[in-house]
Protein backbone atom coordinates (compact mmCIF):
# COMPACT_ATOMS: atom_id res chain seq x y z
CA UNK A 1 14.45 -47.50 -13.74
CA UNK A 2 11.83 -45.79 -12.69
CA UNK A 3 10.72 -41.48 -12.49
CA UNK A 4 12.76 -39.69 -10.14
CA UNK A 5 9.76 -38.21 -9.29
CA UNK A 6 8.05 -41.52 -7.90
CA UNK A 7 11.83 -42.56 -6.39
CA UNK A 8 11.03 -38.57 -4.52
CA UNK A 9 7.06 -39.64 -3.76
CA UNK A 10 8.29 -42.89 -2.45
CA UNK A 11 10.87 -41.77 -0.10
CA UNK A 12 8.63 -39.10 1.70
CA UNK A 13 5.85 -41.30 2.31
CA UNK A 14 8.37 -43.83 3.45
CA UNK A 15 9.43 -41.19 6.08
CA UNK A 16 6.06 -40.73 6.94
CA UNK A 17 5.27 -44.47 7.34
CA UNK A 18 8.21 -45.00 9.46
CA UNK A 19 8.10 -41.99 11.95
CA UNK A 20 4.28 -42.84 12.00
CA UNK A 21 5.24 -46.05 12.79
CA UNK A 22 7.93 -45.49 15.43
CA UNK A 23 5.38 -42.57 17.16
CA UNK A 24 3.17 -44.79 17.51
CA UNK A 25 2.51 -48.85 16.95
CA UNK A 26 6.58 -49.79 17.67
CA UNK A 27 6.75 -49.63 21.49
CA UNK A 28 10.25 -49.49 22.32
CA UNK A 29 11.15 -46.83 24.87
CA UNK A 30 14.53 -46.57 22.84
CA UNK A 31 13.29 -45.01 20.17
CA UNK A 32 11.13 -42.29 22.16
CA UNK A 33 13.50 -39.39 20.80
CA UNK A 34 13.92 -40.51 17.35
CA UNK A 35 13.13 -37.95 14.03
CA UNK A 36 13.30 -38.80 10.60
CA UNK A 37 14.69 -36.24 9.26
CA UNK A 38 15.00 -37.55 5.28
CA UNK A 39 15.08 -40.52 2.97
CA UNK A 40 16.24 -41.43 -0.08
CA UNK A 41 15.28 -43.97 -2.52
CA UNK A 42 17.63 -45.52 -5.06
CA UNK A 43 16.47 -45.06 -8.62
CA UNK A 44 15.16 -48.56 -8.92
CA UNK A 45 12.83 -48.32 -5.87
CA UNK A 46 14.71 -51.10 -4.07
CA UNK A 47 16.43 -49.59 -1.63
CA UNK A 48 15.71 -47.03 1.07
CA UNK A 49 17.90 -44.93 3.18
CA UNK A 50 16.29 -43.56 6.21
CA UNK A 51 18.40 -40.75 7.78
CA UNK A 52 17.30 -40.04 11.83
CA UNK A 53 18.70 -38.32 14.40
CA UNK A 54 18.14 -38.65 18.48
CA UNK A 55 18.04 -36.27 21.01
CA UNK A 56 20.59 -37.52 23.77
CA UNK A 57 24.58 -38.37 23.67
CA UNK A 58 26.54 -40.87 22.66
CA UNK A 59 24.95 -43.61 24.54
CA UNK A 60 21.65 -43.22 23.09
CA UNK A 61 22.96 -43.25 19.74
CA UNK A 62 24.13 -46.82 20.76
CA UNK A 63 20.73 -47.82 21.66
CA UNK A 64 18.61 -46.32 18.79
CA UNK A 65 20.72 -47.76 16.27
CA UNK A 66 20.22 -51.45 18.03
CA UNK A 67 16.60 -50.65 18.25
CA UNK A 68 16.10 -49.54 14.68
CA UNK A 69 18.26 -52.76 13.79
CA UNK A 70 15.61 -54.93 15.48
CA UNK A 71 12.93 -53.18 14.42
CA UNK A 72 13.43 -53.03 10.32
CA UNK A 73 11.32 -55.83 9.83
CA UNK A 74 8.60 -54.88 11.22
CA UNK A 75 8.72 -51.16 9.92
CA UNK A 76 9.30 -52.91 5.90
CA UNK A 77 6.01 -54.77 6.58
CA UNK A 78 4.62 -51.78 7.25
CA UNK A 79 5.79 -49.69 4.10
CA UNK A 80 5.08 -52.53 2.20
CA UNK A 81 1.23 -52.75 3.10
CA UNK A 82 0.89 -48.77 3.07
CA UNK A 83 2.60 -48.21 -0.23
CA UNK A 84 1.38 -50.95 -2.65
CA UNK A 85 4.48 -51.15 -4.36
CA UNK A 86 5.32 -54.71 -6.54
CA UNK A 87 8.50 -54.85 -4.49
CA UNK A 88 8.74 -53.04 -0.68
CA UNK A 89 12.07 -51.24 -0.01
CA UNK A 90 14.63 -52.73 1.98
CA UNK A 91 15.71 -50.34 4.94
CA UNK A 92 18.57 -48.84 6.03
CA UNK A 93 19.09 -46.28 8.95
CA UNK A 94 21.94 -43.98 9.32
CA UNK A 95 22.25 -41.26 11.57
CA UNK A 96 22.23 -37.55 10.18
CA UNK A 97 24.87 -35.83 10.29
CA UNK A 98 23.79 -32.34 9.79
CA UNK A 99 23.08 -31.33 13.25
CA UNK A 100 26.34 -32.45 14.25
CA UNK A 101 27.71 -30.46 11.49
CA UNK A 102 25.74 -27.26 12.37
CA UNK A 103 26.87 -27.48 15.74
CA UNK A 104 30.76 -27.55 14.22
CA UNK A 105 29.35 -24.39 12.44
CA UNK A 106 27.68 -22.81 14.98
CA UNK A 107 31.11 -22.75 17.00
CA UNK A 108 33.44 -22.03 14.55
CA UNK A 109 30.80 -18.85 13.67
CA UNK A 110 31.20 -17.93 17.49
CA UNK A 111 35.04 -18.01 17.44
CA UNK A 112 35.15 -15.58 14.42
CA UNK A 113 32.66 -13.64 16.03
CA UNK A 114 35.15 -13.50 19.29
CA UNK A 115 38.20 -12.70 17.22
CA UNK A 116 36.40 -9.87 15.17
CA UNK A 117 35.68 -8.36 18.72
CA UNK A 118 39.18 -8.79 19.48
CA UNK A 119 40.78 -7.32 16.49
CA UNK A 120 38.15 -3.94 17.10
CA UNK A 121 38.73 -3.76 20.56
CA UNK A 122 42.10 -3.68 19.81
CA UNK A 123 41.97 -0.82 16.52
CA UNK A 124 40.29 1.31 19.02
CA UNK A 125 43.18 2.01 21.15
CA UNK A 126 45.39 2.31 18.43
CA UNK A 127 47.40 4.87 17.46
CA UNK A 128 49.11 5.13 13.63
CA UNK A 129 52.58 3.66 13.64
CA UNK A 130 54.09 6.89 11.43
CA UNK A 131 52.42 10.16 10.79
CA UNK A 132 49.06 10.74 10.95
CA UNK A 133 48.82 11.05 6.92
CA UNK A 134 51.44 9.13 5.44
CA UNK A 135 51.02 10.27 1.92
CA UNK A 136 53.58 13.21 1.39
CA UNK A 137 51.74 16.55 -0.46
CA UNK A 138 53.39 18.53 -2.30
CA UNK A 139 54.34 21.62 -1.23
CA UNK A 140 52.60 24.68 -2.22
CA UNK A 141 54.78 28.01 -3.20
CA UNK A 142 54.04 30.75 -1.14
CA UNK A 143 53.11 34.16 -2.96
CA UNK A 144 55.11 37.21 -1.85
């Protein structure tokens, strides 16, 4: 096992290595709108998990993940011979979902934001359903 702070070293110059790497020696016009957005390293330094994410829809999801596929040898060599580590990280690439679920958050913020407006646009017309205080005071004896 090694430090979690050398698993934490590891991974970030791993992301550096690979969007270095993908910017500019890997010349697949697939991967032109690719970030690395994080990595993590398992505690034993033999594993890497590269998270990305692509500007585009659906269908260039598709392709980036084929082109990182074919491309994960070449980027290993290439974390191997910039890191020096005894034993170079195998690589795995999964898209990040955390702009996908800021956008869910973003729109469910907007449709509160809507209802809110509703619900005051609505209290300002309103008028109180009984009296105007509904509390009854006691009533005061009148001095003669």
């Amino acid at each position: 096992m090694a430090d979690p702070a050398r698993a934490r070293k590891l991974a970030k110059r791993i992301s550096q290595i690979v969007a270095s790497a993908l910017e500019h020696e890997v010349k697949d016009p697939r991967l032109a709108m690719v970030t690395i957005t994080d990595t993590k390293v398992t505690p034993d330094l033999h594993d890497a998990t590269v998270y990305y994410t692509v500007f585009g829809d659906d269908a260039d999801f598709a392709s980036t993940a084929a082109a990182l596929a074919s491309c994960t040898g070449v980027l290993r060599s290439k974390v191997g011979a910039q890191t020096g580590v005894k034993f170079t990280p195998t690589l795995k690439f999964i898209p990040d979902a955390v702009p996908t679920t800021a956008k869910a958050i973003d729109e469910l913020l907007a449709r509160a934001k809507d209802a809110d407006a509703e619900v005051a646009r609505l209290a300002a017309n309103a008028a109180h359903a009984g009296d105007a205080d509904p509390y009854k005071a006691p009533k005061e004896e009148e001095d003669e």
